[in-house]
Protein backbone atom coordinates (compact mmCIF):
# COMPACT_ATOMS: atom_id res chain seq x y z
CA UNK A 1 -21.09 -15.56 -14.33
CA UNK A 2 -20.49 -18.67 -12.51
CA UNK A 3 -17.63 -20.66 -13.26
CA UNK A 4 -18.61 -23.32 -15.30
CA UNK A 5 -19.63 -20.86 -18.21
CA UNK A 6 -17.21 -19.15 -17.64
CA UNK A 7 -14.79 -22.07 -18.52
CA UNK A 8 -16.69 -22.60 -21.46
CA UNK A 9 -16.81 -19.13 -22.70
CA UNK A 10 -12.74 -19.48 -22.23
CA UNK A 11 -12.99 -22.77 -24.33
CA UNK A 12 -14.80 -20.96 -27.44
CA UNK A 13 -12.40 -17.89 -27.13
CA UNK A 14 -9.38 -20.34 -27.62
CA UNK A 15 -10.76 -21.99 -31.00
CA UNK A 16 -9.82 -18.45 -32.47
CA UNK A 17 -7.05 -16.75 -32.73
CA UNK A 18 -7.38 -13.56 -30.62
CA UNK A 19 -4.22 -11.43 -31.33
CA UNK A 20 -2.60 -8.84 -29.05
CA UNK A 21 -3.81 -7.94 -25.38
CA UNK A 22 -3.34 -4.04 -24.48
CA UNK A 23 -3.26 -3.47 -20.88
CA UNK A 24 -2.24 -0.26 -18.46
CA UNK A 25 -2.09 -0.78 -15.02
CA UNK A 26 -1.98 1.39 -11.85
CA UNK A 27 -1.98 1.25 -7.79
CA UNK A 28 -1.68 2.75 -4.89
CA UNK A 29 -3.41 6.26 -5.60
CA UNK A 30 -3.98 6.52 -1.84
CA UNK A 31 -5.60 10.00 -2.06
CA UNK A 32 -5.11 12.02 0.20
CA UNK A 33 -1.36 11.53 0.58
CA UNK A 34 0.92 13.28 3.15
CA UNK A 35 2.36 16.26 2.29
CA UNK A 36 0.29 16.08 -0.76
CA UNK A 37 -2.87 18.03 -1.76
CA UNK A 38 -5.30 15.85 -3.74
CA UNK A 39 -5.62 18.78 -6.53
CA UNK A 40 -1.65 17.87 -6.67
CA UNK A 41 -2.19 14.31 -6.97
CA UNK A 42 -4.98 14.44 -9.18
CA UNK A 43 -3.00 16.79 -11.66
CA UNK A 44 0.12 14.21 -11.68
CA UNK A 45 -2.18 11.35 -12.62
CA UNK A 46 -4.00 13.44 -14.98
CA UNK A 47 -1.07 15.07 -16.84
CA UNK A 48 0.98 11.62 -16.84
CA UNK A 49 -1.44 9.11 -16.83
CA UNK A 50 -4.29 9.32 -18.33
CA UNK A 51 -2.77 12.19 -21.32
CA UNK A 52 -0.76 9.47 -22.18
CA UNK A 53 -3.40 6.22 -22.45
CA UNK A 54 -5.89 8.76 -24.56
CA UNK A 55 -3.18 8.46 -26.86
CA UNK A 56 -2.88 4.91 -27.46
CA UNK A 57 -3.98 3.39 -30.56
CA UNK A 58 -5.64 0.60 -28.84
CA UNK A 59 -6.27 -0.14 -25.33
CA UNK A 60 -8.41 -3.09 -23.96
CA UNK A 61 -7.93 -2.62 -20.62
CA UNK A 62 -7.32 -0.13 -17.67
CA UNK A 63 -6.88 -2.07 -13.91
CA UNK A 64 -6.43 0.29 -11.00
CA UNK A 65 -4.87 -2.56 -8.78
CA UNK A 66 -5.89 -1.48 -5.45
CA UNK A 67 -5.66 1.59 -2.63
CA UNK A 68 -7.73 4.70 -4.64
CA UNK A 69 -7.91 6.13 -0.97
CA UNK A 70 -4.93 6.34 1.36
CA UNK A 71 -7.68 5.88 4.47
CA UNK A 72 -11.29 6.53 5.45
CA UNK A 73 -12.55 9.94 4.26
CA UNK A 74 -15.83 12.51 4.56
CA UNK A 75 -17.82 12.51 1.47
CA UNK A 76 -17.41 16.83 1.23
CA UNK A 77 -13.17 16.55 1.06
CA UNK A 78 -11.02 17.26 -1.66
CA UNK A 79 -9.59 13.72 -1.46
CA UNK A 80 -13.38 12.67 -2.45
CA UNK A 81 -13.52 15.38 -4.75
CA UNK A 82 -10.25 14.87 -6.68
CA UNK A 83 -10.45 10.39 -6.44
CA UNK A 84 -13.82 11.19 -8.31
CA UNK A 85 -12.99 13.85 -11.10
CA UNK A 86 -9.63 10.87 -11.85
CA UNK A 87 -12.35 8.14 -12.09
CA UNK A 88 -14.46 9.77 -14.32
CA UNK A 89 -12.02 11.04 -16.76
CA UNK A 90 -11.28 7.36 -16.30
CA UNK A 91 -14.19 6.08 -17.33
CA UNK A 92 -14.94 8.81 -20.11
CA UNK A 93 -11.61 7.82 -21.81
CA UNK A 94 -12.78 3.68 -21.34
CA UNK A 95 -15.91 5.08 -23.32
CA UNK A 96 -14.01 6.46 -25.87
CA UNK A 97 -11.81 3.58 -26.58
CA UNK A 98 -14.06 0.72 -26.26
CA UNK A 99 -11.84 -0.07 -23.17
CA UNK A 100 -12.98 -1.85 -20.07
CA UNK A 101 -12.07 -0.69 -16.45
CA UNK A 102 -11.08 -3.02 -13.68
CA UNK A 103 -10.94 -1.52 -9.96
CA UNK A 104 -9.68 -4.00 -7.32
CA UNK A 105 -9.84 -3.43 -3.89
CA UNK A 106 -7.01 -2.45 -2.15
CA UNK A 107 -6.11 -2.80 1.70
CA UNK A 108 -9.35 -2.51 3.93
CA UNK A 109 -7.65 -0.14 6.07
CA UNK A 110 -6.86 2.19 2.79
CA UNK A 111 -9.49 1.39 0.81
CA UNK A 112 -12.35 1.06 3.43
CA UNK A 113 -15.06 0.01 1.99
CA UNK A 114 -15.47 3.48 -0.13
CA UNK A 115 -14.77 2.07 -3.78
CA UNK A 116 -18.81 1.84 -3.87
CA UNK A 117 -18.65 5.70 -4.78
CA UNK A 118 -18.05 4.18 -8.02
CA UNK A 119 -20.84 1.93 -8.47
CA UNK A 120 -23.02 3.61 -10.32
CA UNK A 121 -20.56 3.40 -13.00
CA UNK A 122 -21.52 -0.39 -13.33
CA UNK A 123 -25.34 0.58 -14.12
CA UNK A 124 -25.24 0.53 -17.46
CA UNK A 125 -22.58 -1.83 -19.07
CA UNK A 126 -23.92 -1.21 -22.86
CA UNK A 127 -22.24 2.42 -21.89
CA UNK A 128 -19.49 2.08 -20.40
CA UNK A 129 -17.45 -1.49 -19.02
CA UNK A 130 -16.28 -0.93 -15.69
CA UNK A 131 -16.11 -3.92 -12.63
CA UNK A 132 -15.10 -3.12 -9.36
CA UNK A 133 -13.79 -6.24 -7.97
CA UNK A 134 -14.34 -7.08 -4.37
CA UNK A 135 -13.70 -10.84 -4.02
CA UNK A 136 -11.80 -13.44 -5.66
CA UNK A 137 -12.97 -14.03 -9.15
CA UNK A 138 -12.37 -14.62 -12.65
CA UNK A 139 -13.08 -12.24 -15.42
CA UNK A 140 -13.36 -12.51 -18.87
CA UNK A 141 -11.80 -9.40 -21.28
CA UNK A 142 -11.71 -8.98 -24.64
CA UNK A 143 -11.26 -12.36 -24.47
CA UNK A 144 -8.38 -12.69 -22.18
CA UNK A 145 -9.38 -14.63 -18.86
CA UNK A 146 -8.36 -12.44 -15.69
CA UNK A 147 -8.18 -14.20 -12.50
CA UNK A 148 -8.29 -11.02 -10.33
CA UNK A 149 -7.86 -11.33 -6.41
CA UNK A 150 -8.22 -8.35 -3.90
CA UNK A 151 -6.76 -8.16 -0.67
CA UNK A 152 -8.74 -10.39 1.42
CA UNK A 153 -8.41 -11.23 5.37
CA UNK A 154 -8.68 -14.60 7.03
CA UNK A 155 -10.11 -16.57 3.59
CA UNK A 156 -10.16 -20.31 3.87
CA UNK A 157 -6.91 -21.39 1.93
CA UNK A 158 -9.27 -24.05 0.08
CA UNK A 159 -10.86 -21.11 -1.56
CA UNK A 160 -7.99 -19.84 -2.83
CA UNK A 161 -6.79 -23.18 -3.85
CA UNK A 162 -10.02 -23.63 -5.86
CA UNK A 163 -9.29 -20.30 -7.90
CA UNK A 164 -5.87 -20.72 -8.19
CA UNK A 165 -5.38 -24.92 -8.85
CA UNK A 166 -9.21 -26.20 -9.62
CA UNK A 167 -10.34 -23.74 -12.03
CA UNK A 168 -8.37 -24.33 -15.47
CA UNK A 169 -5.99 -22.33 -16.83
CA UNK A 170 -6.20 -18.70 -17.51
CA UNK A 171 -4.24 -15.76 -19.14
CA UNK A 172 -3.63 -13.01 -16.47
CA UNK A 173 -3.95 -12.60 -12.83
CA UNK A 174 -4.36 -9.13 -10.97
CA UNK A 175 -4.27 -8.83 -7.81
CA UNK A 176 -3.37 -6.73 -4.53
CA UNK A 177 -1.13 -8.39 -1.85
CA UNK A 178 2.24 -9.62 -1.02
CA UNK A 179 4.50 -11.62 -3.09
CA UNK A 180 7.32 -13.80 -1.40
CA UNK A 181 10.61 -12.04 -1.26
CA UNK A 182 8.94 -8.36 -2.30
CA UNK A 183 8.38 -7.43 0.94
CA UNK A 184 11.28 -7.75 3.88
CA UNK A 185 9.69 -10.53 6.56
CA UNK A 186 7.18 -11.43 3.90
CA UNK A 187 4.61 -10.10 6.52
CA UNK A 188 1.25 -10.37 4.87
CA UNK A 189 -0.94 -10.09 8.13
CA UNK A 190 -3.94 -11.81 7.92
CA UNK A 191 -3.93 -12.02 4.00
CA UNK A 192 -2.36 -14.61 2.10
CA UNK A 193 1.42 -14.99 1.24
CA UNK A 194 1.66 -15.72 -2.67
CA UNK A 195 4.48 -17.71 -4.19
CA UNK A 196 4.79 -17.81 -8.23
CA UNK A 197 3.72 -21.71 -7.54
CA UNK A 198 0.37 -20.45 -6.83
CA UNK A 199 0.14 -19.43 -10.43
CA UNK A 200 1.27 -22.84 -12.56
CA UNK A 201 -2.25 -22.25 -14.18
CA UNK A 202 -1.66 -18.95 -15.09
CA UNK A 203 -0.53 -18.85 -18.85
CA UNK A 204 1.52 -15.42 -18.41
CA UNK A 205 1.84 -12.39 -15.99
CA UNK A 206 1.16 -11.39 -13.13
CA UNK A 207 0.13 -7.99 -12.16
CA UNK A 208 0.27 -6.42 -8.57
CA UNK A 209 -0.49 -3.67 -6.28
CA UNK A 210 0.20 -3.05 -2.71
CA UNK A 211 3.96 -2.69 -2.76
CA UNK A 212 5.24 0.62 -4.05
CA UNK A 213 8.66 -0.05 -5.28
CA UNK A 214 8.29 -1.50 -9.23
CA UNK A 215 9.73 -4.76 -9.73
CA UNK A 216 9.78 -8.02 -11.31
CA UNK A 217 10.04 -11.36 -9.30
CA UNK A 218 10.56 -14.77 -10.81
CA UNK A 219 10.28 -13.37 -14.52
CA UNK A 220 6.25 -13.28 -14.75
CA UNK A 221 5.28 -11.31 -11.33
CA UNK A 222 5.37 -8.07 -11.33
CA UNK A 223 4.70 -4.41 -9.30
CA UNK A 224 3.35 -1.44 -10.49
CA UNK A 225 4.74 0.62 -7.35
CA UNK A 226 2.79 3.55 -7.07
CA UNK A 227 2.67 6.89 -9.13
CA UNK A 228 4.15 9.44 -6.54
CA UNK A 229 6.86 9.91 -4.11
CA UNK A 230 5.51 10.81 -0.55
CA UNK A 231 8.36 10.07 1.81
CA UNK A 232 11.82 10.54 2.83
CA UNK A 233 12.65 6.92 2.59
CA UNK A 234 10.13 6.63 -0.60
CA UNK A 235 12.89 7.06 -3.07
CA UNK A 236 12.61 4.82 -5.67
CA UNK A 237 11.14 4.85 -9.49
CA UNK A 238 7.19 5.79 -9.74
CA UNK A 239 5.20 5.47 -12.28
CA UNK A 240 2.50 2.35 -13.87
CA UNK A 241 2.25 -0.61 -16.02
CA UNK A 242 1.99 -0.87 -19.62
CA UNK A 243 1.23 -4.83 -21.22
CA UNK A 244 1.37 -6.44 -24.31
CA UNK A 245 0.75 -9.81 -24.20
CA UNK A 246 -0.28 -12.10 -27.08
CA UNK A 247 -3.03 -14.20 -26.23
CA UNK A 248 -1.83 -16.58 -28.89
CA UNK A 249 2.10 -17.38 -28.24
CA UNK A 250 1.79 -16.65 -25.07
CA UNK A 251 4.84 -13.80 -25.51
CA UNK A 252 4.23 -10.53 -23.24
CA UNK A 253 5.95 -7.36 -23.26
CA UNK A 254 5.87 -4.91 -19.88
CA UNK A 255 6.76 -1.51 -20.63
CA UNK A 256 7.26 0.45 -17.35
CA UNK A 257 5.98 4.21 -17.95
CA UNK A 258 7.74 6.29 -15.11
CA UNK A 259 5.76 9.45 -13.41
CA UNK A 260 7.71 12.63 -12.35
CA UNK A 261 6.32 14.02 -9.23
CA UNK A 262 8.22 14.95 -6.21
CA UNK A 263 11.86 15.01 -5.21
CA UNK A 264 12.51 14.16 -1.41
CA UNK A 265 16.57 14.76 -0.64
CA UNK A 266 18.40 14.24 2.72
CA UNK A 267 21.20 16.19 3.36
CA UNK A 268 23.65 15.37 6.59
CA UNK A 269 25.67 18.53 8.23
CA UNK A 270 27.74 17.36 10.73
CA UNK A 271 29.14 20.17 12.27
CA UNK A 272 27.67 24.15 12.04
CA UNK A 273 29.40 25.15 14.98
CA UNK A 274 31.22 28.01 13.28
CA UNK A 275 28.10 29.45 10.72
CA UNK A 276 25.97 31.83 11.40
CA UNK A 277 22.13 30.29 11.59
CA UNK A 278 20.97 32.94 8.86
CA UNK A 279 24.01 31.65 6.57
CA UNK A 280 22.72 27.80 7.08
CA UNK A 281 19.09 29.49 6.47
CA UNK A 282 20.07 31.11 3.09
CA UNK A 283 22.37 27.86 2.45
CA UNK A 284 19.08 25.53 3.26
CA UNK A 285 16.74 27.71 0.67
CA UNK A 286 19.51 27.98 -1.95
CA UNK A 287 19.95 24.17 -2.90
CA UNK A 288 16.38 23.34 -2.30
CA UNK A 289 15.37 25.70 -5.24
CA UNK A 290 18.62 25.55 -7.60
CA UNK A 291 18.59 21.64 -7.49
CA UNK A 292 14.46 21.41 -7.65
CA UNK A 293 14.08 19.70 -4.33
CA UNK A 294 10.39 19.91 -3.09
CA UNK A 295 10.81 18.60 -0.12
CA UNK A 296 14.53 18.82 2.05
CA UNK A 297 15.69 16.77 5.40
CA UNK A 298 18.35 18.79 7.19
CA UNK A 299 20.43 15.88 9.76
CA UNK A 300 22.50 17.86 11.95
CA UNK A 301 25.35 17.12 13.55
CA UNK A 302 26.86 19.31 16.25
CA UNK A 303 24.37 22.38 17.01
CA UNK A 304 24.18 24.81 20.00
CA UNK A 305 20.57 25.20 21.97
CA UNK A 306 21.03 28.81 20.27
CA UNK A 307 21.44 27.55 16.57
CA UNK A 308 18.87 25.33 16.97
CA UNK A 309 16.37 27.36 18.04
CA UNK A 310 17.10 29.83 14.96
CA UNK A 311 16.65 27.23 12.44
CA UNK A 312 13.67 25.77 14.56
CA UNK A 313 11.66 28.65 14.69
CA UNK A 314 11.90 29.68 10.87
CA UNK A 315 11.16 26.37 9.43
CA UNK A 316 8.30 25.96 11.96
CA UNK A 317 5.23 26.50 9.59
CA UNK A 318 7.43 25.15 6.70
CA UNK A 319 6.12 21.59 5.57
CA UNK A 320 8.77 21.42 2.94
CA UNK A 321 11.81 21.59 4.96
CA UNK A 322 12.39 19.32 7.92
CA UNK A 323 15.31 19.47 10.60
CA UNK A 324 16.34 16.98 12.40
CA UNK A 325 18.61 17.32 15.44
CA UNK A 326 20.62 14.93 17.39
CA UNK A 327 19.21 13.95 20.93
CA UNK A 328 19.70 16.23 23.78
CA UNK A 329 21.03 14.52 27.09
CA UNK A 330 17.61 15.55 28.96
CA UNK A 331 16.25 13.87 25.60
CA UNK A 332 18.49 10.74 26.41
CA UNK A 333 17.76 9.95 29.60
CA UNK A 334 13.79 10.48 29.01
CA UNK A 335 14.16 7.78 26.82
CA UNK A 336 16.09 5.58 29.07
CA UNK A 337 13.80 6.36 32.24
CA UNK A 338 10.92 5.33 29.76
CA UNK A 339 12.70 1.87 28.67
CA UNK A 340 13.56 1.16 32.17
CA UNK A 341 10.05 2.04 33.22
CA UNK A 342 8.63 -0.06 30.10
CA UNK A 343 10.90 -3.30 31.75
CA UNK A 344 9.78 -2.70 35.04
CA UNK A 345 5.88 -2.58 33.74
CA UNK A 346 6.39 -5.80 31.63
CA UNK A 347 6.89 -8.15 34.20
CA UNK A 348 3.09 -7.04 35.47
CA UNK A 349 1.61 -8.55 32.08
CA UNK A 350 -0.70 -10.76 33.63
CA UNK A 351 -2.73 -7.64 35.20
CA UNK A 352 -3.99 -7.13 31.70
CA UNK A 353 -4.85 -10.73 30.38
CA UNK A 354 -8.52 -11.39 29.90
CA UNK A 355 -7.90 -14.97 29.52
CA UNK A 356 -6.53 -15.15 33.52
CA UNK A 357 -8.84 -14.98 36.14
CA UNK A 358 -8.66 -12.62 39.16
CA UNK A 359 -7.74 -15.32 41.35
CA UNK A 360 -5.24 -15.76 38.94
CA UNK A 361 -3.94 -12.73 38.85
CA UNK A 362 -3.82 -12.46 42.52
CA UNK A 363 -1.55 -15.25 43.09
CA UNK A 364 0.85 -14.64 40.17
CA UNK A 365 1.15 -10.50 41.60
CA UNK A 366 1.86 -12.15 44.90
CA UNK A 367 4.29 -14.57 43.94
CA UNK A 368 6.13 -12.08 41.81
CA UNK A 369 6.73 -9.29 44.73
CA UNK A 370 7.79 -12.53 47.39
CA UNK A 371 9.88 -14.06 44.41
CA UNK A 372 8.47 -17.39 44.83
CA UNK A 373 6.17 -18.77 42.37
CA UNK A 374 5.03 -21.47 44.48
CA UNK A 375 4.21 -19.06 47.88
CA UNK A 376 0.35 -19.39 47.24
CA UNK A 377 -1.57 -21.51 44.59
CA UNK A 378 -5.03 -20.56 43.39
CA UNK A 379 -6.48 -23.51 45.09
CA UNK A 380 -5.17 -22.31 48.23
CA UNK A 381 -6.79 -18.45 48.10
CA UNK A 382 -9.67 -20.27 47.11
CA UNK A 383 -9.60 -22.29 50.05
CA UNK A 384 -8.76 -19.02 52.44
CA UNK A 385 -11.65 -17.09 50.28
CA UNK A 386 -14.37 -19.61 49.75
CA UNK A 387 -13.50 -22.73 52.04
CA UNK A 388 -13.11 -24.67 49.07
CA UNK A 389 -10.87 -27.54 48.75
């Protein structure tokens, strides 16, 4: 649909009144995870996901906002296996309900390209309504006009600007990317940085992926996060997006449905010196189970070469339980011999740099080791080389 009927579809849905919106929204799958076995993953989304939209008296939408895949996969792996049985309970619930499915593309380094295992689910929209979403577009919904916008790389800011500024007003935007002030250094790469004046023509929310804390920015722009926990330092709420939005007054309602999945706890000992390794052992395996921990971080702080090795050895093969030991002094000065080394190597830059000629490089290697950047020119080893002036 280009956008000039598309505008004028919008027009005619605004001379009626057309009630309440229904929306659930989720990101940031990224199967397979670490630590995490897609049959796990899949069972979380299953069991606290999609049991709970097949209950919902009416539903108009479902938008998985980005990163179904966590990186590039083989067709014969569970990830594969598990991403595909989620999708197409997906899509036999959206059959059910009358409800249509929007998949946007994530990150290209996550998503890579392999969202077209699901586009044979487009074939036949009298079936089913899905639209996987792979460039900046608009999309009309049950009458609610969706501006939805991937993550896209290097795009001409005037396109953007046309979507965003040049195309009318519209209800909702979805998209994947980074907000100002979500992310620390607002470091977007070679996508765009969006600022909630990017979406004056955007008549309520907006609903992201991409970062996977849950939040709310500037009252109308908001996160899903993602559904699991997969990290240390990945300690925050999980779970997805519920919307209510009247089309009418303009009022919306965000309901944020959290997801149980794993607990990750850190736990700093700073001095063992006087326990036996098999007491910290039984000590380790003791709170991990009576306080439901799936996966523990031990920090130590004093600990013999003896200890160590103990605790080392029986938590090898153990992908639940991680130790972490302070820094030996051989340790130390490794990394100090490698930083000095890493100085020493930096001044030689220029050996590496396409852009510089060998003549080039020559003179500035030369220069550097008689400390003199003016001890030989490139017109004068030209002249000793070639006899050119």
């Amino acid at each position: 649909m280009n956008i000039d009927q598309d505008i004028k579809q919008y027009m005619n849905y605004n001379i009626i009144q057309r009630g309440l919106f229904i929306g659930a929204f989720i990101s940031d799958l990224h199967f397979p995870v670490n630590n995490i076995e897609p049959i796990q993953q899949y069972k979380i989304l299953s069991e606290q996901f999609l049991d709970k939209i097949v209950l919902m008296p009416k539903l108009d939408m479902v938008g998985i906002l980005g990163d179904i895949f966590d990186h590039k996969v083989l067709a014969s792996s569970d990830a594969v296996l598990y991403a595909s049985m989620f999708i197409g309970r997906l899509v036999d619930i959206c059959r059910q309900k009358n409800t249509t499915l929007l998949i946007l593309q994530g990150t290209l380094s996550h998503d890579a390209n392999q969202l077209k295992l699901f586009y044979h689910y487009m074939d036949d929209p009298n079936i089913v309504d899905v639209r996987i979403v792979t460039s900046l577009k608009f999309e009309i919904i049950k009458g609610c006009r969706i501006l939805c916008i991937p993550e896209l790389y290097n795009l001409d800011n005037n396109v953007y600007l046309h979507y965003l500024y040049g195309s009318g007003f519209y209800d909702l935007a979805v998209m994947h990317g980074t907000f100002k002030g979500a992310v620390y250094g607002n470091n977007s790469g070679q996508s765009r940085l969006f600022t909630i004046d990017d979406f004056n023509n955007c008549r309520g929310p907006i609903i992201s992926g991409h970062v996977h804390k849950p939040n709310c920015y500037n009252d109308y722009f908001y996160y899903c996060g993602s559904p699991y926990a997969w990290g240390f330092d990945d300690d925050h709420n999980k779970g997805f997006i519920l919307l209510s939005y009247n089309l009418d007054t303009r009022l919306h309602y965000v309901d944020w449905e959290n997801i149980k999945s794993f607990k990750y706890k850190t736990i700093h000992i700073d001095d063992i010196k006087n326990n036996d390794p098999q007491y910290m052992i039984a000590y380790i395996d003791r709170i991990k189970q009576e306080q439901g921990i799936d996966f523990i971080r031990i920090i130590f702080g004093n600990i013999n070469k003896t200890e160590r090795l103990i605790l080392s050895n029986n938590y090898r093969d153990n992908k639940y339980v991680k130790l972490q030991f302070p820094e030996t002094e051989d340790q130390i000065h490794a990394k100090q011999r490698a930083s000095e080394q890493n100085d020493e190597y930096k001044q030689y830059w220029f050996l590496t740099d396409n852009k510089l000629s060998d003549e080039e490089k020559f003179c500035m290697y030369v220069n550097l080791l008689k400390n003199d950047e003016t001890y030989i020119t490139v017109d004068e080893l030209k002249q000793i080389l070639y006899g050119e002036l």
